[in-house]
Every structure is written in structure tokens, then in C-alpha cells.
Protein backbone atom coordinates (compact mmCIF):
# COMPACT_ATOMS: atom_id res chain seq x y z
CA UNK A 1 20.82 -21.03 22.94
CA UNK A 2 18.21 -20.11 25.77
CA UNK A 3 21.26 -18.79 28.07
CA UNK A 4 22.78 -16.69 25.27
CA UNK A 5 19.65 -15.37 23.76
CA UNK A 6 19.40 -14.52 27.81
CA UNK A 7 23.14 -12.93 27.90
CA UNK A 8 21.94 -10.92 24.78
CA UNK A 9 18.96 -9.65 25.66
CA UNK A 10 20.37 -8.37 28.56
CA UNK A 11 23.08 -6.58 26.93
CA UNK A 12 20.69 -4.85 24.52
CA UNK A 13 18.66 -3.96 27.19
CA UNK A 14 21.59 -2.51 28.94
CA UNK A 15 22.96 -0.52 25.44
CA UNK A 16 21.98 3.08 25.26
CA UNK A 17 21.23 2.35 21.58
CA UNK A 18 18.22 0.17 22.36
CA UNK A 19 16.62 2.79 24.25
CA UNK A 20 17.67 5.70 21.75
CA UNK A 21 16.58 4.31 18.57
CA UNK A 22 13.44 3.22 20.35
CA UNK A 23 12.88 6.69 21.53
CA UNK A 24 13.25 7.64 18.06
CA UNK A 25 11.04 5.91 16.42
CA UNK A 26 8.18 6.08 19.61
CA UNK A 27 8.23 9.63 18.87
CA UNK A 28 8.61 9.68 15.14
CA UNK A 29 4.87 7.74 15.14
CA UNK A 30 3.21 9.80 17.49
CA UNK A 31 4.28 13.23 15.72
CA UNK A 32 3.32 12.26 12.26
CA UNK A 33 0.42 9.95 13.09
CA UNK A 34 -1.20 12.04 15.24
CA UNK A 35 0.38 15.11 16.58
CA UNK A 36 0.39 16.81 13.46
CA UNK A 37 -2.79 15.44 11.94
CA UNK A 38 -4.80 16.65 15.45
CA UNK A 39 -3.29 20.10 14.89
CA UNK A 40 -4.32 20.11 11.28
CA UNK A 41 -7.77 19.18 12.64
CA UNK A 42 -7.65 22.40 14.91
CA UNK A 43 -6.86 24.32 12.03
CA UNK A 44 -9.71 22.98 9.88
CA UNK A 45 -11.74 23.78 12.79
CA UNK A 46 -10.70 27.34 13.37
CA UNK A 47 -11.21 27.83 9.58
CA UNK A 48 -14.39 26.67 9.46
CA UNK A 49 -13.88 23.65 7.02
CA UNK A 50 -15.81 20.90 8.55
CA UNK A 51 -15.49 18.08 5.46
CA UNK A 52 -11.28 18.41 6.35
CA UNK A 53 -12.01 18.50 9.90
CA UNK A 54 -13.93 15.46 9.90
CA UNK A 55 -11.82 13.52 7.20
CA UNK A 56 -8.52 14.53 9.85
CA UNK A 57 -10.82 13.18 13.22
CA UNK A 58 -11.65 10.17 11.18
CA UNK A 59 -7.81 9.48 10.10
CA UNK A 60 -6.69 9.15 14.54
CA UNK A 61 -9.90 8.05 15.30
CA UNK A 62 -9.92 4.73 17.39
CA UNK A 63 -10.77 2.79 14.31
CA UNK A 64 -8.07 3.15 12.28
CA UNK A 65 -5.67 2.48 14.59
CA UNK A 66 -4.66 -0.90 12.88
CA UNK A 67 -3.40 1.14 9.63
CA UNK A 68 -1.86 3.55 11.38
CA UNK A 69 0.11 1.06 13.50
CA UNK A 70 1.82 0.03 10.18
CA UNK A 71 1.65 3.36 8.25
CA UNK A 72 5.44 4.57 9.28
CA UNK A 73 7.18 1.38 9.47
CA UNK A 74 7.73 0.42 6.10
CA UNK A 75 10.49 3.78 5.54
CA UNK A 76 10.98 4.76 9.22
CA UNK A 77 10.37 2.05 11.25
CA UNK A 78 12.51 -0.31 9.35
CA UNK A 79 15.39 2.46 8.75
CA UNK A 80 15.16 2.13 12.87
CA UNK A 81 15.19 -1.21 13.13
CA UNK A 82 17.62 -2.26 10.05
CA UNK A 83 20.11 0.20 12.64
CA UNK A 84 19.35 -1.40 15.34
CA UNK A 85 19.96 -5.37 14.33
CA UNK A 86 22.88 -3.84 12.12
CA UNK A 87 24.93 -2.86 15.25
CA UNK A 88 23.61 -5.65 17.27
CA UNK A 89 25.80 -7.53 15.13
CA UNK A 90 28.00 -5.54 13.61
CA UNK A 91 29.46 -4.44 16.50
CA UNK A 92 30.67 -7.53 17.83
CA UNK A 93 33.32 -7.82 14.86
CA UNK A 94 34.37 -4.20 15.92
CA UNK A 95 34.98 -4.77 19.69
CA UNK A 96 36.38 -8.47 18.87
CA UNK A 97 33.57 -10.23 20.83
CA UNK A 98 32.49 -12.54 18.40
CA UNK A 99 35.64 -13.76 18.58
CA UNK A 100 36.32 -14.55 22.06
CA UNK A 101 32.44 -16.22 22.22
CA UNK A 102 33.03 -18.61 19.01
CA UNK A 103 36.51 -19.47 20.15
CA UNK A 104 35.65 -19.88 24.00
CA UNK A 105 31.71 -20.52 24.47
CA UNK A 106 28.95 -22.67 22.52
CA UNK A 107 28.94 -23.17 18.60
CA UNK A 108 29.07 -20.28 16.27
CA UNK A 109 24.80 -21.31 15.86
CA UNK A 110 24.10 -21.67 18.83
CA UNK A 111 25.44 -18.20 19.86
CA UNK A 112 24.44 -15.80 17.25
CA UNK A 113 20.57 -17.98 17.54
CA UNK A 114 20.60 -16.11 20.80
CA UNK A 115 21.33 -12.49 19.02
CA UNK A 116 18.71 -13.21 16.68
CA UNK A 117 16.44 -14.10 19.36
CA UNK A 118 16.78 -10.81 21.38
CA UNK A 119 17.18 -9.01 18.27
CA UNK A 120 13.49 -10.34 17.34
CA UNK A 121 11.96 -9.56 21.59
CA UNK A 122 13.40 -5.85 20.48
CA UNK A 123 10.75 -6.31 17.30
CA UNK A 124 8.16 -7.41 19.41
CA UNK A 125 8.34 -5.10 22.55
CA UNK A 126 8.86 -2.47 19.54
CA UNK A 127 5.83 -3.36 17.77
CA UNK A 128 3.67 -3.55 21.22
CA UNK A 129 5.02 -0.28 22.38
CA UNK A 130 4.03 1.40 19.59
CA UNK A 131 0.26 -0.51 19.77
CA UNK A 132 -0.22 0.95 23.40
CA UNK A 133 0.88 4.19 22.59
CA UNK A 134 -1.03 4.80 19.44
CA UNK A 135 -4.19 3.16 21.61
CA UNK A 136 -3.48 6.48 23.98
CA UNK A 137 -3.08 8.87 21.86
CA UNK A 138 -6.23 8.01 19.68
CA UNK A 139 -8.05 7.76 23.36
CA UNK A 140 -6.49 10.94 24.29
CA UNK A 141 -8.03 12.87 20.92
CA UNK A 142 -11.13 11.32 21.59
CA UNK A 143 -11.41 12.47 25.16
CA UNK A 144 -10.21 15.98 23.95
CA UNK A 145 -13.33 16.53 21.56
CA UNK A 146 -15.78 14.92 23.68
CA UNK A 147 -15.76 11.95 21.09
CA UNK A 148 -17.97 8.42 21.84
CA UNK A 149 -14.75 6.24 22.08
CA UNK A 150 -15.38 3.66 19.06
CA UNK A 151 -13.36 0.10 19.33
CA UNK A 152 -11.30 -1.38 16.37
CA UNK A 153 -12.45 -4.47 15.22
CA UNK A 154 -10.61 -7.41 16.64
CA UNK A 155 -9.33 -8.85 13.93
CA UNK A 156 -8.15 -6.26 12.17
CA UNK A 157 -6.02 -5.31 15.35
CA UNK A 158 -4.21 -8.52 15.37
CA UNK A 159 -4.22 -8.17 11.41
CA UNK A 160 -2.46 -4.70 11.59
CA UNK A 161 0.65 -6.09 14.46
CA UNK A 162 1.07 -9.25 12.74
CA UNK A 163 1.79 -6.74 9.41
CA UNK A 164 4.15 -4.66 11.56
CA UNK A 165 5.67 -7.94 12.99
CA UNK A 166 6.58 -8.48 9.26
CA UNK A 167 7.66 -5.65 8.68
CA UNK A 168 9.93 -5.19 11.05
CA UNK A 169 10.97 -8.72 11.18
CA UNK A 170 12.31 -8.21 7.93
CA UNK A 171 14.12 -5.64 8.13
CA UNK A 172 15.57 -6.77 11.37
CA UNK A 173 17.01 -9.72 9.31
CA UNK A 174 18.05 -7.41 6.97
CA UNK A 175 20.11 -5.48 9.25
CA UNK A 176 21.41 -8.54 11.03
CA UNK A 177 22.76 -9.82 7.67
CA UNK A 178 24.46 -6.62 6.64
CA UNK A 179 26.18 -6.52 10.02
CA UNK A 180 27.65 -10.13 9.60
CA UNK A 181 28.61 -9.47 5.78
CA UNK A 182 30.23 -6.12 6.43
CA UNK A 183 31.63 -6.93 9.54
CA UNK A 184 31.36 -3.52 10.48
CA UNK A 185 28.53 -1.66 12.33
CA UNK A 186 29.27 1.66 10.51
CA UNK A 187 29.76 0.24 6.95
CA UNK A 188 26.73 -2.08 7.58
CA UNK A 189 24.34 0.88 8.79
CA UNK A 190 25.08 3.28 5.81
CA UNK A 191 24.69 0.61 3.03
CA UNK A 192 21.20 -0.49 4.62
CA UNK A 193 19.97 3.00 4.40
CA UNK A 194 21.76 3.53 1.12
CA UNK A 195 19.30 0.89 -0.15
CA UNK A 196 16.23 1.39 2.25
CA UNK A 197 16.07 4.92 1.58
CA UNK A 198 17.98 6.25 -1.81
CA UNK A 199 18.48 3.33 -3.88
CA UNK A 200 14.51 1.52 -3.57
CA UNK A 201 13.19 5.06 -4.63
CA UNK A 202 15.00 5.90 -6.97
CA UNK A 203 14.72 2.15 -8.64
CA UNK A 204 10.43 2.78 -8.17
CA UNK A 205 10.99 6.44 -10.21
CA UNK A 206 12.50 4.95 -13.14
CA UNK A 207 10.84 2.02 -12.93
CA UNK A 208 8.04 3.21 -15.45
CA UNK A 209 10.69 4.02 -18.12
CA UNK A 210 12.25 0.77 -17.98
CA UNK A 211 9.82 -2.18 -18.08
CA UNK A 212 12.65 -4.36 -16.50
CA UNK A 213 13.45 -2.11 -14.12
CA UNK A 214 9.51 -2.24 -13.03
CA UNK A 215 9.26 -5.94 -12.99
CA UNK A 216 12.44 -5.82 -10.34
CA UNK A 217 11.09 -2.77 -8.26
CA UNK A 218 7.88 -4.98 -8.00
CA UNK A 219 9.74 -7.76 -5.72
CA UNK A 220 12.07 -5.52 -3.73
CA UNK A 221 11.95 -5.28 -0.22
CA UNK A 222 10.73 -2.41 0.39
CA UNK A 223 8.05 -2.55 -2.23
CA UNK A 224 6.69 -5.73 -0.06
CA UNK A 225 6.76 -3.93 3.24
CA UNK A 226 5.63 -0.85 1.86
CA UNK A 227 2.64 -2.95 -0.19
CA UNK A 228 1.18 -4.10 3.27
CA UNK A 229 0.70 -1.86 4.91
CA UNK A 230 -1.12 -0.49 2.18
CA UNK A 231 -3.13 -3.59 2.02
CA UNK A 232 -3.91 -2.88 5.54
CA UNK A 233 -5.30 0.30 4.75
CA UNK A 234 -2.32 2.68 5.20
CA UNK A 235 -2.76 6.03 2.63
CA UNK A 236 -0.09 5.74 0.52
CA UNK A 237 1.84 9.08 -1.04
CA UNK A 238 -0.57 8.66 -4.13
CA UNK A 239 -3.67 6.45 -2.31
CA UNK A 240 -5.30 9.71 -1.19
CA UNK A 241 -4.51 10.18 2.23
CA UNK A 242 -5.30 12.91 4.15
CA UNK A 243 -5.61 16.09 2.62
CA UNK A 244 -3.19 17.75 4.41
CA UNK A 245 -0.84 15.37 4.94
CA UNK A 246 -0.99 13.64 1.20
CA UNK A 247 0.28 10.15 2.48
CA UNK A 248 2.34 8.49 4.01
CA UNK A 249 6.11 7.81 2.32
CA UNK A 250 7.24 4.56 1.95
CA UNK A 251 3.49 3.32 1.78
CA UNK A 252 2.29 1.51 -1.64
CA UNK A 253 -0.37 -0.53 -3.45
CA UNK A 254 1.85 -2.86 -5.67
CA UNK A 255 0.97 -6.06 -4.20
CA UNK A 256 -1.87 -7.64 -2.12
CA UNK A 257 -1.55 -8.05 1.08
CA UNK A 258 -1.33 -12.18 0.94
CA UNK A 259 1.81 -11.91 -1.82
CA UNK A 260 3.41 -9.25 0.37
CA UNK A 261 3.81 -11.23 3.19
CA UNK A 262 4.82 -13.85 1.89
CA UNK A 263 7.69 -11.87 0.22
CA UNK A 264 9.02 -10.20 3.42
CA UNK A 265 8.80 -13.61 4.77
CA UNK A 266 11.22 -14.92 1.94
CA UNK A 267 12.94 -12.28 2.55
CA UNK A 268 13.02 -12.62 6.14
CA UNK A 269 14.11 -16.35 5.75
CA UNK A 270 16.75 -15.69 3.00
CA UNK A 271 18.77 -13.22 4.92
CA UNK A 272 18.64 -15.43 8.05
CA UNK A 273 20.19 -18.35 5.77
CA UNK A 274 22.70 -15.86 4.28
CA UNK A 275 23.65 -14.87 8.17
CA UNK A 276 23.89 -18.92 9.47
CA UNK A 277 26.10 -19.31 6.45
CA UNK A 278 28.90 -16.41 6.92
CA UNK A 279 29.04 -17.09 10.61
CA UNK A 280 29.26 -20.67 10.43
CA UNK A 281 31.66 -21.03 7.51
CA UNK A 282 33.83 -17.73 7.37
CA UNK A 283 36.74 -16.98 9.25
CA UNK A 284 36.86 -14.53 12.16
């Protein structure tokens, strides 16, 4: 397992897709966390409201940085990643790899273990990456203003990246699962987003309607991810973020944070069983 998650991690690192949908989300974070919000605090400032101005400092202030680690990955980040594992494995079926690997290397396990594996050092170098640059660009503000450069409490930190290692991790299993059921890195892709993005919401705005149709949207996916990192402090598109930006989508105050993750770790766990089972049993 250790020399194909090895073989895999170096082809990921290797596909232009890695680095692309990394890109993506890299600068997807630092626009809407802080870009935008820092030039809605100049605008405040110019205008001469100081309550916004200071309610938009305090929002990219050093801080806060462990709720706005998590605030885009429960929509965004996880459409990014959910890609990402979904071609990881999808494609192999497509280019007729997985073939030539479970007829002429290790078990059908042992192999795809090592996808997982570099599928999961993606999440992780994802989740750091984003850590270090949100830890600049809070920095940066603070230099810009002539702010006193305030640390985030310690445990809160590790808190906030072991919420967006969650996250992530589940919809990395997630997308890995829809890539070995579809067998198809295109088909896999659009259904994930299908649900991620169309079907979840739309579920959530008839949910109050329907009271069955509430209880379900209350265990959903999305409604776990999107529940902690509300619990972490995230403003949610009704929580009363910032004034100018009203929230962040995707972000919600269903559950606690405790139920939450252990959901998305169900979850996670559940569509890693689902995967084991369809490669190991189904024919290629």
C-alpha cells in the first residue's frame, strides 16, 4: 500500500488538475475572505462609517482566522475537492488503468488504499495551504492599518483545521465514491455538484413546508459540513455576518458542532465502505 499510495501521490502531484483546482480554490478564499471584505473596509472608511469599518477590520482580523479557515469550505471548498477525488478515481476507469493495476499489480485494496491515501495528503496540504495563506493575508491587513498584530488562541486554531479536515475529508470520500460508482470522471463530477450545490438547497428551501422533508435536510451532508463551521463561528447567510457581505453560503446553525462531526465522519466512513465494496466485488 505504502509504494502505491507513493506511485499515486506522485501522479497527482504531476496532474495539472491538482494544481488547477488548488489554484482555484487558494484564490476563491482569499477574494471572498478577505480581498473583498478589506475593500469594503476602505469604503466604510472613505464614507465615514466607523461602526462598519470596525465590524469589517474585526471580521480579517488575526483572531478570527480559525472561522474563516472553515467559512468557504462547506459549498466551495468541498465542490473543489468532491472534483478533485472524483477524477482521481474516476479517471482510471476512463483511461483503462484500473484495469491493467488490478489485473497485473497488488490486490484491488491494496491499490486503491494508496489513491485514498494521496487523495487524503491533497486534503491535508489543501487544508494547510489555505491556514498559511489566510495567516498572511490577515498579517498583511494588519500591517496595512498600522494594527497591534493580535494571536488566535491555540486551541481554537487546531479546533478550526481539524473542522476543515472534516470537511474536506468528507467530501473527498464523497467524490472518491461517485468516481468508483459511475465509473466515469465526467458523469461522477456533475452528479456530485448536482447534489452539493442544486439538490441540498433546494431540499433546505422546502424543507419548512414539509416536516419530513426537514427532518431529512437535517442529516444531509452538506447540512453537517455546513453546521460546523458554523459551530466554529463561521457567519452563516442568516447568522448575521458582515454587513456587507450578509454571510457566507453554504454556512448553517442546524447542528452543534459535536453531532456535526460526528456525521461527516459517518459519512466519511460510509462512502469509504461503499468504495472498498464496488472495487473489491464488481467487475472491471
Amino acid at each position: 500500500m505504502i509504494a502505491s499510495a507513493r506511485a499515486e501521490t506522485l501522479r497527482l502531484a504531476k496532474w495539472p488538475v491538482t494544481w488547477l483546482l488548488a489554484g482555484v480554490w487558494l484564490v476563491l478564499n482569499l477574494s471572498f475572505a478577505y480581498l473583498f471584505t478589506y475593500l469594503s473596509f476602505r469604503s466604510a472608511v472613505s464614507d465615514g462609517d466607523d461602526r462598519l469599518a470596525a465590524s469589517l477590520l474585526e471580521t480579517v482580523s488575526m483572531p478570527e482566522l480559525p472561522s474563516t479557515l472553515v467559512q468557504g469550505m462547506p459549498m466551495f471548498g468541498g465542490a473543489i475537492v468532491l472534483i478533485f477525488a472524483a477524477l482521481a478515481t474516476g479517471s482510471g476507469y476512463g483511461w483503462s488503468t484500473w484495469k491493467t493495476i488490478f489485473t497485473n499489480g497488488p490486490s484491488r485494496l491494496t491499490a486503491f488504499s494508496g489513491t485514498l491515501t494521496a487523495i487524503a495528503g491533497f486534503v491535508v496540504a489543501l487544508v494547510l495551504s489555505t491556514l498559511a495563506l489566510d495567516f498572511a493575508a490577515s498579517a498583511g491587513i494588519h500591517w496595512l492599518e498600522s494594527e497591534p498584530l493580535e494571536w488566535p488562541d491555540a486551541v481554537e486554531l487546531v479546533q478550526g483545521v481539524g473542522a476543515g479536515l472534516v470537511i474536506l475529508g468528507m467530501y473527498a470520500a464523497f467524490g472518491a465514491a461517485l468516481g468508483v460508482l459511475t465509473r466515469s470522471p465526467a458523469l461522477s463530477v456533475g452528479l456530485g455538484l448536482v447534489w452539493a450545490l442544486v439538490i441540498e438547497n433546494l431540499l433546505r428551501g422546502v424543507a419548512e413546508l414539509l416536516g419530513p422533508v426537514e427532518a431529512v435536510t437535517e442529516v444531509l451532508p452538506g447540512t453537517a459540513a455546513g453546521s460546523l463551521a458554523g459551530a466554529m463561528g463561521a457567519a452563516g447567510e442568516t447568522a448575521g455576518g458582515p454587513p456587507s457581505a450578509g454571510g457566507t453560503p453554504g454556512v448553517l446553525s442546524v447542528l452543534d458542532g459535536g453531532p456535526a462531526t460526528a456525521l461527516l465522519l459517518c459519512y466519511a466512513a460510509g462512502f469509504m465502505v461503499l468504495t472498498a465494496v464496488l472495487v473489491r466485488r464488481r467487475d472491471i
